[in-house]
Protein backbone atom coordinates (compact mmCIF):
# COMPACT_ATOMS: atom_id res chain seq x y z
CA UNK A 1 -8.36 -27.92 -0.68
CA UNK A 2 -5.32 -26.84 -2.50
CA UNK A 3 -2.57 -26.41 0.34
CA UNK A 4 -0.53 -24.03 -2.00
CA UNK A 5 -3.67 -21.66 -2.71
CA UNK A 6 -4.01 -21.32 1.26
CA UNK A 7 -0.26 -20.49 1.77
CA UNK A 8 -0.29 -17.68 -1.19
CA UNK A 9 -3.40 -16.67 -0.22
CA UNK A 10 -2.47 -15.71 3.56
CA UNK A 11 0.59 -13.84 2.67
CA UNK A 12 -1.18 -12.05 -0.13
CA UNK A 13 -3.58 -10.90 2.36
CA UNK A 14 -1.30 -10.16 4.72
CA UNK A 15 0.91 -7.68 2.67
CA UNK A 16 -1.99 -5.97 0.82
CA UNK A 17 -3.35 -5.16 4.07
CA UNK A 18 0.16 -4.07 5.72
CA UNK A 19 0.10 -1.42 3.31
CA UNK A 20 -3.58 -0.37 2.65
CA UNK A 21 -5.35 -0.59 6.56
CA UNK A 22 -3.32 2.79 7.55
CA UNK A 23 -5.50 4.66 4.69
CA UNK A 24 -9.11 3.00 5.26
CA UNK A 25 -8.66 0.81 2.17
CA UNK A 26 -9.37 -2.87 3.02
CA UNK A 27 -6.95 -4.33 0.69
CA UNK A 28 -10.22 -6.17 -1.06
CA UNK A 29 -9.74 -3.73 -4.58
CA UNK A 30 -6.24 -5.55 -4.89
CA UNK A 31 -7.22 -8.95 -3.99
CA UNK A 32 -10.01 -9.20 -6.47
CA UNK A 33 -7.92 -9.13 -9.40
CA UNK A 34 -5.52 -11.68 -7.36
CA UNK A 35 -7.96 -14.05 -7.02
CA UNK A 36 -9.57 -14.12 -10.36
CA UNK A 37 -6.07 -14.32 -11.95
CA UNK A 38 -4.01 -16.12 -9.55
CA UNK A 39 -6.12 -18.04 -6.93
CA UNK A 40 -9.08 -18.89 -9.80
CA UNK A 41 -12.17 -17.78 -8.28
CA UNK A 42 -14.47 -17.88 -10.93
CA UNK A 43 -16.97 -14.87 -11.17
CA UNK A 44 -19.89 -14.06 -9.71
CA UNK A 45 -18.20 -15.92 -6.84
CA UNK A 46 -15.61 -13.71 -6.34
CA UNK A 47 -17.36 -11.07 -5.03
CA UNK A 48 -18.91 -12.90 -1.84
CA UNK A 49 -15.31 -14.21 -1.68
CA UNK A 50 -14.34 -10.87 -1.57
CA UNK A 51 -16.89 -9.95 1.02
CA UNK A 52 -15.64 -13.17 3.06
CA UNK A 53 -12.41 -11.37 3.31
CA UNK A 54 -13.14 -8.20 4.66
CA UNK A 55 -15.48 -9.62 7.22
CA UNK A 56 -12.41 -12.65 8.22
CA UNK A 57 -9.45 -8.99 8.06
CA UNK A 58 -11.37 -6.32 9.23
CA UNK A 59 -11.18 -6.84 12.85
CA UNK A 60 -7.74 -6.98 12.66
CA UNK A 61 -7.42 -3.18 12.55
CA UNK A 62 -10.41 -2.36 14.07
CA UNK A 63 -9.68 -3.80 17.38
CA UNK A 64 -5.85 -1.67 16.98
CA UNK A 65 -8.31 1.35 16.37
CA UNK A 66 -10.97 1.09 18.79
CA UNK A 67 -7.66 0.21 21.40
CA UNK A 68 -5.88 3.57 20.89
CA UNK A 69 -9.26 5.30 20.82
CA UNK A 70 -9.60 6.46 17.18
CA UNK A 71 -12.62 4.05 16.07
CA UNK A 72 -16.22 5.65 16.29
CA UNK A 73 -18.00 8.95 15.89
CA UNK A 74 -20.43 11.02 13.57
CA UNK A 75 -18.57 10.01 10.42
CA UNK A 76 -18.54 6.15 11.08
CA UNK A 77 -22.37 6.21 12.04
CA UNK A 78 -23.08 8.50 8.99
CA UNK A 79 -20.87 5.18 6.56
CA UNK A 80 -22.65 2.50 7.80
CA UNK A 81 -25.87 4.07 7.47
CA UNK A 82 -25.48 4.61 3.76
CA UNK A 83 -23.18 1.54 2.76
CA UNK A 84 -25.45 -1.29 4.52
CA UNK A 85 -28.75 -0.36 2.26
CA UNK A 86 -26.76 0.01 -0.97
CA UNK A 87 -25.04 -3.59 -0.41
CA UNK A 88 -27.95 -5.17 -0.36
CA UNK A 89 -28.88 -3.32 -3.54
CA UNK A 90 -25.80 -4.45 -5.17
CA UNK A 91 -25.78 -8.07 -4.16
CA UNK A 92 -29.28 -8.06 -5.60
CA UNK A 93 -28.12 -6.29 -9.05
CA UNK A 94 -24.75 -8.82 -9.07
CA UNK A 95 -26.72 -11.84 -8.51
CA UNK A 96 -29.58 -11.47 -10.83
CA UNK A 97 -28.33 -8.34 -13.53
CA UNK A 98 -24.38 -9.79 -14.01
CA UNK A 99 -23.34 -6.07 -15.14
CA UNK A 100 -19.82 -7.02 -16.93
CA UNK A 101 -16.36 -6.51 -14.96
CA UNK A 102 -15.20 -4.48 -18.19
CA UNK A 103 -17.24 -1.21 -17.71
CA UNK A 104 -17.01 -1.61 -14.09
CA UNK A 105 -12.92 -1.28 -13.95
CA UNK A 106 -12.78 0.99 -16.69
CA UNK A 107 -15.48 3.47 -14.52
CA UNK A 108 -13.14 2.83 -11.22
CA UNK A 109 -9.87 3.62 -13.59
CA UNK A 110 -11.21 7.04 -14.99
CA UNK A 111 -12.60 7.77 -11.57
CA UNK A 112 -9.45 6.79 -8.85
CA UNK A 113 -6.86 7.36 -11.15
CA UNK A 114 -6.83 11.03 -11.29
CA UNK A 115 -7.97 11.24 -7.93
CA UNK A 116 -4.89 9.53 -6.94
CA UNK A 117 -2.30 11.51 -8.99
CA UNK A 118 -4.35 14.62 -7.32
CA UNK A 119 -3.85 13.93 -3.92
CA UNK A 120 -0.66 13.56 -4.15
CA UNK A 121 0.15 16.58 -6.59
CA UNK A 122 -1.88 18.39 -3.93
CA UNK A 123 -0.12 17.09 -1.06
CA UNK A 124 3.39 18.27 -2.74
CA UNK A 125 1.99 21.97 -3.20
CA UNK A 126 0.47 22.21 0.03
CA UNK A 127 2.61 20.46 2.87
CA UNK A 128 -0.34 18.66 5.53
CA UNK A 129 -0.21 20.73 8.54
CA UNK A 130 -1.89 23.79 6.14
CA UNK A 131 -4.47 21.57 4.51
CA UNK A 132 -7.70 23.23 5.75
CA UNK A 133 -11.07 21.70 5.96
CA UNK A 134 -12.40 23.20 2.75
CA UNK A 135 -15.81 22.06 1.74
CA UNK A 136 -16.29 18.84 3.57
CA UNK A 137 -19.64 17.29 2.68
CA UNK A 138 -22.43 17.37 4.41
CA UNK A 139 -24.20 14.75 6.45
CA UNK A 140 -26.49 13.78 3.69
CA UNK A 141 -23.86 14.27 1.11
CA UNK A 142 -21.99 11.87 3.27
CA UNK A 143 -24.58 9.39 3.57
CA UNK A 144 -25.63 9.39 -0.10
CA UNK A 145 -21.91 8.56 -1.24
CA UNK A 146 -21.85 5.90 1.29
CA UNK A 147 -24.81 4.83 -0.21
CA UNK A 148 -23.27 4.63 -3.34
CA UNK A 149 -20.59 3.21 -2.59
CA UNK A 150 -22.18 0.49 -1.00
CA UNK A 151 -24.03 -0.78 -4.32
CA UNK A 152 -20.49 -0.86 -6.22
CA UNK A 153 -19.03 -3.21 -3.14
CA UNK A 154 -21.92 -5.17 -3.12
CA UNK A 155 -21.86 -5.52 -6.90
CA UNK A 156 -17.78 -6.03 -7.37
CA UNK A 157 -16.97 -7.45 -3.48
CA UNK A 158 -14.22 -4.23 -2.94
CA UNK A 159 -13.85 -2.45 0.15
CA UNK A 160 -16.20 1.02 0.08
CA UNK A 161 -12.85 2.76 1.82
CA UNK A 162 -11.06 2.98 -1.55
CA UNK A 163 -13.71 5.44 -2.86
CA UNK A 164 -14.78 6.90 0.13
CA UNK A 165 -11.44 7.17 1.69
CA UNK A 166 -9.77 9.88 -1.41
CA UNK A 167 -13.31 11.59 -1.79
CA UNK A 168 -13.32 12.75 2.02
CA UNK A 169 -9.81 13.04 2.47
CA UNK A 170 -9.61 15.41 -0.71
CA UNK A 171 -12.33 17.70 0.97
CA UNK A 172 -9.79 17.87 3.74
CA UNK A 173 -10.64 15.56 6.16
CA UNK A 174 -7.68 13.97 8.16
CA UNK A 175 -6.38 10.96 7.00
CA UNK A 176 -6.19 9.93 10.39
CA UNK A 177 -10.03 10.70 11.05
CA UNK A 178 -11.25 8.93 8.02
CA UNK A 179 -9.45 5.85 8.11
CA UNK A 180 -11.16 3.96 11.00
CA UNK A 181 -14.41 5.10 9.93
CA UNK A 182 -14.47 3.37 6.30
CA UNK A 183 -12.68 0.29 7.47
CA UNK A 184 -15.64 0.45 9.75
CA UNK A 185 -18.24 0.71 7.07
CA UNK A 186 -16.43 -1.86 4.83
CA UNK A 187 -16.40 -4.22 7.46
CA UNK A 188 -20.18 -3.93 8.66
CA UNK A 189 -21.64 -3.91 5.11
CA UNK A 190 -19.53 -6.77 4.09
CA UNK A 191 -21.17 -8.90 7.10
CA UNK A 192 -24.47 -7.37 5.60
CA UNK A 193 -23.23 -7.99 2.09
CA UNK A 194 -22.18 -12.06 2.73
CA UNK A 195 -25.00 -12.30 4.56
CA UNK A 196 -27.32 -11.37 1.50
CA UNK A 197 -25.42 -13.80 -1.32
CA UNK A 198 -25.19 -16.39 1.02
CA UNK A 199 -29.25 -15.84 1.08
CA UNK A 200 -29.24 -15.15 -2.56
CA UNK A 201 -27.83 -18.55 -3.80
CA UNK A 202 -30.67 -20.71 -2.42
CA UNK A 203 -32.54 -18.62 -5.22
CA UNK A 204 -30.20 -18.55 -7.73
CA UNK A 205 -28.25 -20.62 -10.41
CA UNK A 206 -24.54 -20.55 -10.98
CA UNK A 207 -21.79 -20.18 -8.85
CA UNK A 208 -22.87 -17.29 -6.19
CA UNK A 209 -21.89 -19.02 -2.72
CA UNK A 210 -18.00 -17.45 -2.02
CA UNK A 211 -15.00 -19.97 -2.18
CA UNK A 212 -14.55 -20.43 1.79
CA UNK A 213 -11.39 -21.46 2.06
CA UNK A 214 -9.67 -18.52 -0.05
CA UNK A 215 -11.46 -16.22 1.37
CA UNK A 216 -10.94 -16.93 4.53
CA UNK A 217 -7.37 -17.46 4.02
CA UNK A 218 -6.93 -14.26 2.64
CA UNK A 219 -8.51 -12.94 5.79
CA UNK A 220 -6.68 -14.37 8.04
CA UNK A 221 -3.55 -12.89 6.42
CA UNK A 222 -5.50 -9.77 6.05
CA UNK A 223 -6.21 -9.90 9.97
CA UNK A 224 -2.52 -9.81 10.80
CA UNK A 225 -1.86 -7.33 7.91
CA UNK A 226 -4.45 -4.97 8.89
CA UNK A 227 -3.67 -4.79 13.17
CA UNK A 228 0.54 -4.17 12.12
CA UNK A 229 -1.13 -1.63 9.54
CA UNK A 230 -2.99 0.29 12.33
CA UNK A 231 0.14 0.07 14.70
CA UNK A 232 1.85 1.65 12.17
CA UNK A 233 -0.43 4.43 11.27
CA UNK A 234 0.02 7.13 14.20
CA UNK A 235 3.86 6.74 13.82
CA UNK A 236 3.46 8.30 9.82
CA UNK A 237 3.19 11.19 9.03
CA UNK A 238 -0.30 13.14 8.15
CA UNK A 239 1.76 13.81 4.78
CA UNK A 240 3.67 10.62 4.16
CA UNK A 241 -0.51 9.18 4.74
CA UNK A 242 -1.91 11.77 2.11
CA UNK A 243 0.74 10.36 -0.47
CA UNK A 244 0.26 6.64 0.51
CA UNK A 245 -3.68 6.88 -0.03
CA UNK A 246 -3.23 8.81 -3.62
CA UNK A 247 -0.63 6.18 -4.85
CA UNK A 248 -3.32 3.19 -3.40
CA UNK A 249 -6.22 5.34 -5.12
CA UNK A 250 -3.85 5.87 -8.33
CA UNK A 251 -2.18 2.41 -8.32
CA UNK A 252 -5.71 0.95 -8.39
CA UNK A 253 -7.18 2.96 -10.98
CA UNK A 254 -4.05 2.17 -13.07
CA UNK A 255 -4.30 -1.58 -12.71
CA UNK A 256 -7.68 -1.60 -13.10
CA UNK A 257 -7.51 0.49 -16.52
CA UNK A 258 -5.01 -2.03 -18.19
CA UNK A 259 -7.48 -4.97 -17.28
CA UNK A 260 -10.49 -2.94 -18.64
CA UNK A 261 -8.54 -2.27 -21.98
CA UNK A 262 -7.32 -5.57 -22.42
């Protein structure tokens, strides 16, 4: 155990999630590239490392949520019902298909990035308080993006609320309404999703189990990062929220494109 790796990996976790729990984003879509690059977690490991995280952080801002009343519902239930199956999908597809990390990043670039830069733009024409539910999906709609959603965690380790949480919000769901619900789904399916490589590397050759002690470093960090980030949510702004999720959902398709194009 590398005393340095533990240290860097706690207060990476812990400012990652500062920032991303008030939006529904885990924090796990930054920390993946941190801990191949940085922390050397060597792939396919890094995804149930990944998962490790977001099951050791998410109750961090849970428990702030479910406290001031704003965790549960229709929309949570609706997540978790389409996330857990497609986890286990994607574990299964990681494990024994090993798509490559190139096409993946490059698909989340072209897909977040000008989601990002939209919900912002949008934002700055249309000030929050007049955003209007237009269009929000329907139940199944809902349920078959969680599902797929829930295949790309299982098969890359991120946090389901950094797609889910721009797709909804964009319809013109509340940020406030949509946040607790996808850190709720990214924190049950990566339980689910743990549960199933932990399972899968009794079958299977190479290095599948997660690094324990980074991950649940990171967590830890991310636990603290996550309950100051869901303090701090009801005190912003519906507006200064839309902007913060576009620039997480932009900021990760940008980072993600220059390591797809390198």
């Amino acid at each position: 155990m590398d005393w340095s790796t533990v240290v860097l990996g706690l207060v990476a976790g812990l400012l990652i999630s500062l920032v991303t729990a008030p939006v529904g984003v885990s924090g796990a879509v930054f920390l993946l590239p941190a801990q191949v690059s940085v922390l050397g977690v060597p792939s396919p490991a890094v995804t149930p490392t990944n998962l490790l995280f977001n099951v050791v952080a998410g109750p961090g801002a849970l428990w702030r949520y479910r406290k001031s009343g704003r965790l549960g519902g229709p929309l949570t239930r609706l997540l978790i019902a389409g996330t857990v199956p497609g986890v286990v999908a994607g574990a299964v597809i990681r494990v024994f298909a090993v798509p490559g990390p190139r096409v993946f990043r490059l698909f989340i670039a072209v897909f977040l990035l000008p989601l990002g830069l939209w919900l912002c733009l949008r934002t700055l024409r249309v000030p929050a308080p007049a955003h209007r539910p237009t269009g929000r999906p329907s139940p199944r709609a809902t349920r078959r993006l969680a599902a797929a959603v829930g295949v790309v965690g299982g098969i890359y380790g991120i946090g389901g609320g950094s797609l889910l949480g721009p797709i909804l919000v964009g319809r013109g769901m509340p940020v406030a309404v949509v946040a607790p619900a996808a850190l709720a789904a990214t924190f049950v399916t990566s339980v689910v999703g743990a549960a199933t490589f932990a399972l899968l590397s009794l079958a299977a050759s190479g290095d599948t189990a997660p690094h324990w002690w980074t991950g649940v470093a990171c967590g830890v960090g991310g636990l603290a990062g996550g309950y100051l980030g869901a303090v701090l949510q009801p005190r912003l702004p519906e507006t200064a929220l839309r902007y913060l999720l576009g620039s997480v959902a932009a900021g990760v398709g940008a980072l993600y494109a220059v390591q797809g194009l390198r």
